[in-house]
Protein backbone atom coordinates (compact mmCIF):
# COMPACT_ATOMS: atom_id res chain seq x y z
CA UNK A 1 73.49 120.57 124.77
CA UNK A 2 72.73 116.93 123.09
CA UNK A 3 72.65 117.20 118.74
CA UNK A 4 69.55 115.69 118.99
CA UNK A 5 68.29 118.74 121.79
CA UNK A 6 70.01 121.20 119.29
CA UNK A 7 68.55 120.10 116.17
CA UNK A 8 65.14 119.96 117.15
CA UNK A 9 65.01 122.23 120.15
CA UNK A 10 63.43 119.69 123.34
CA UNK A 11 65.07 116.72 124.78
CA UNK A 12 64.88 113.39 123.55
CA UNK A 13 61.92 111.77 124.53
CA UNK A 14 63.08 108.52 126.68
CA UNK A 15 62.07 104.99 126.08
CA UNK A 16 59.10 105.21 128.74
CA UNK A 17 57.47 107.89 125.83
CA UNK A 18 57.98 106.50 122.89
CA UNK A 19 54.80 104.70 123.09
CA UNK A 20 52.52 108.00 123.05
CA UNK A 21 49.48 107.58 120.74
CA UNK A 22 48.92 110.51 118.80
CA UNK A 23 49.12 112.14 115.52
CA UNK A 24 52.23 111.74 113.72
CA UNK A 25 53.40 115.36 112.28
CA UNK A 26 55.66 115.98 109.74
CA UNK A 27 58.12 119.15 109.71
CA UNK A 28 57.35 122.19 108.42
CA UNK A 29 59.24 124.71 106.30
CA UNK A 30 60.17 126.91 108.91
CA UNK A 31 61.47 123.94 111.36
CA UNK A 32 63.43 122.72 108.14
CA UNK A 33 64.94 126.63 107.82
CA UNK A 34 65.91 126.96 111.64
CA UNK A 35 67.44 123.41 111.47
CA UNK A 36 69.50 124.20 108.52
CA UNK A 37 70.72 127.53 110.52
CA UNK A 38 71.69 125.30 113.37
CA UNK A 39 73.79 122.67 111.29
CA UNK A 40 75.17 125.82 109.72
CA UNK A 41 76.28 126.72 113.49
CA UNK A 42 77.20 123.50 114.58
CA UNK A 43 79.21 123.28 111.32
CA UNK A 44 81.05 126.70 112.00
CA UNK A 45 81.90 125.74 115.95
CA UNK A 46 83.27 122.44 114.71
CA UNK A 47 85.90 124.78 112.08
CA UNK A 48 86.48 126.81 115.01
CA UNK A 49 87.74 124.23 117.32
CA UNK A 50 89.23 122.05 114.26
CA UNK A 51 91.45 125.17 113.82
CA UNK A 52 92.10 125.91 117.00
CA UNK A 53 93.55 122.28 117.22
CA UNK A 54 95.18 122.60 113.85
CA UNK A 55 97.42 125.84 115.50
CA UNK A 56 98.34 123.92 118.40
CA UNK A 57 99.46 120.94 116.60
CA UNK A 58 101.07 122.79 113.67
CA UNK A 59 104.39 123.70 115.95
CA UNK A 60 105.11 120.22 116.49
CA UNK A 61 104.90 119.23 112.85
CA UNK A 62 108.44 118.34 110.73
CA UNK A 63 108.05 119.27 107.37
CA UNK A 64 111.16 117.57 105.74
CA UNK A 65 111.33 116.89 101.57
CA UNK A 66 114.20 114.37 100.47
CA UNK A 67 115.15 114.07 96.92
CA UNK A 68 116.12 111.03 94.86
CA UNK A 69 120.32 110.31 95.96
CA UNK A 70 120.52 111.95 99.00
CA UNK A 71 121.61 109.81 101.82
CA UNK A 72 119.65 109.61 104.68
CA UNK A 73 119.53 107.32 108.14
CA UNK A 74 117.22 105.15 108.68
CA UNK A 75 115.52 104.57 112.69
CA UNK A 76 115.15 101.17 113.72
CA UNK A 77 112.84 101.61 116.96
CA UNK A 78 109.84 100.74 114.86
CA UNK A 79 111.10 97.15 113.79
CA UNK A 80 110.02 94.54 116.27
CA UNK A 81 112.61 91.77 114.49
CA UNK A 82 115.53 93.68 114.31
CA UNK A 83 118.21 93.06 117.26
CA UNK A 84 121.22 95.04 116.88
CA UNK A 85 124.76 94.12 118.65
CA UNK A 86 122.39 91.55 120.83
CA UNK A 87 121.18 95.19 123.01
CA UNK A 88 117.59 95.82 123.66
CA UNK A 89 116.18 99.00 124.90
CA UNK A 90 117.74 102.39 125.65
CA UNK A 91 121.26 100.88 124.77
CA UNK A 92 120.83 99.41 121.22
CA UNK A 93 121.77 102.48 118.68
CA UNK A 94 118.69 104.15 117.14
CA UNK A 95 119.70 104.78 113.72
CA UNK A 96 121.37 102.85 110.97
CA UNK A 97 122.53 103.59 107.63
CA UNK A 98 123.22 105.99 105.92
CA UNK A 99 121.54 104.86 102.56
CA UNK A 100 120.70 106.23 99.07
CA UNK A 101 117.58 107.08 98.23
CA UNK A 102 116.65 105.04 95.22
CA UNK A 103 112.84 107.21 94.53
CA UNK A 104 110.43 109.41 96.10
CA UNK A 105 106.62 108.46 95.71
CA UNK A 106 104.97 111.34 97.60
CA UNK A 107 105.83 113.68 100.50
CA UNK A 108 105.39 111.15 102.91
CA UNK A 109 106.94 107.88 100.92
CA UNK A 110 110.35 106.94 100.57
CA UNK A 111 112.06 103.74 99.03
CA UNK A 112 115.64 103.24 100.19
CA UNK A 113 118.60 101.36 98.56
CA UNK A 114 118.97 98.48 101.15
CA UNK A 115 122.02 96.19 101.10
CA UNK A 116 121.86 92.93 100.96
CA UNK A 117 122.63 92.48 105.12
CA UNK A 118 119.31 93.95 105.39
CA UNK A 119 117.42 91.36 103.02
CA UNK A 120 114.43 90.56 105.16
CA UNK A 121 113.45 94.41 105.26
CA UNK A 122 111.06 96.21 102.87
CA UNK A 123 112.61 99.21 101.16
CA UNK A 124 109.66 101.61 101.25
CA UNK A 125 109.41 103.64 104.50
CA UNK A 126 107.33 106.84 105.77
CA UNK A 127 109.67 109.81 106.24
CA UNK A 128 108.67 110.05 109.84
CA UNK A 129 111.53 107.07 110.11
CA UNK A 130 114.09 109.19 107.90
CA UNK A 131 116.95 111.57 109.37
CA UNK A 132 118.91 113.61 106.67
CA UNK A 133 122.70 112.44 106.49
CA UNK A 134 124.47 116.14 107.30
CA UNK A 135 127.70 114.45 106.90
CA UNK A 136 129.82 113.79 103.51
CA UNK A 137 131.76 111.00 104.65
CA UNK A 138 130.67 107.45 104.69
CA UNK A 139 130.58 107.06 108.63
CA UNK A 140 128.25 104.48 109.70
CA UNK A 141 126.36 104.68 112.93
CA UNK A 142 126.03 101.27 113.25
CA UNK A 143 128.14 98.64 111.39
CA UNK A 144 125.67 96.54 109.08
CA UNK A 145 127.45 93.16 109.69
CA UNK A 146 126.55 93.55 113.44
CA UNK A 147 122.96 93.79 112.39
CA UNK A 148 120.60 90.78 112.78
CA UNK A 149 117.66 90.38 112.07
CA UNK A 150 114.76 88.06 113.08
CA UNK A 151 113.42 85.50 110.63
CA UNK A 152 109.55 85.72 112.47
């Protein structure tokens, strides 16, 4: 069924109609009461499938919270300038760092402490580009120095 068929309980008239002479009439109270009760339907199907949507997508969701000085890698995938060890593709390492973080804005903000091999980069990411560092030592996925990055 159309919104337009729902709200007002016929078809749409098509464009062949619309030049019908006759009176124009205005709704009445009880039209206006059974089209509020069928917004107030549509409304409730449309939280019905929203949460229906919501439970399938909620399994897939990472809920991860970093603090300020925890150490954290950082993915490069998303950075179109960045080449690393001259490797494109499945072979060039996917994560870099680990790095410090210098302060949390919200739940989903981060801004890093950057060296200065990694000048050209902003500092603030999204934590969807964050990995917690699990390890205590400072091993390095990927050596900075071999890093280069794109001036364009």
């Amino acid at each position: 069924m159309t919104p337009y068929e729902m709200l007002y309980g016929r078809r749409c008239r098509t464009s062949s109609c619309w030049l019908e002479a006759g009176e124009k009439q205005f709704g009445s109270p009880e039209i206006v009461q059974q089209t509020a009760k069928k917004v107030a339907i549509a409304r409730e199907k449309l939280k019905v499938a929203r949460d229906r949507q919501k439970m399938y997508a909620d399994p897939h969701r990472r809920l991860v919270t970093f603090a300020e000085g925890e150490r954290v890698y950082l993915k490069l995938s998303p950075w179109k300038g960045v080449i690393c060890f001259g490797k494109r593709g499945k072979l060039a390492p996917i994560y870099i760092g680990p790095f410090h973080i210098r302060q949390v804005l919200n739940d989903q903000i981060v801004v890093l402490d950057l060296p200065t091999e990694l000048v050209g980069i902003y500092n603030t990411f999204n934590v969807c580009y964050l990995r917690k560092c699990k390890v205590d030592n400072e091993i390095q996925i990927l050596p900075l120095q071999d890093l280069k990055v794109d001036s364009s």
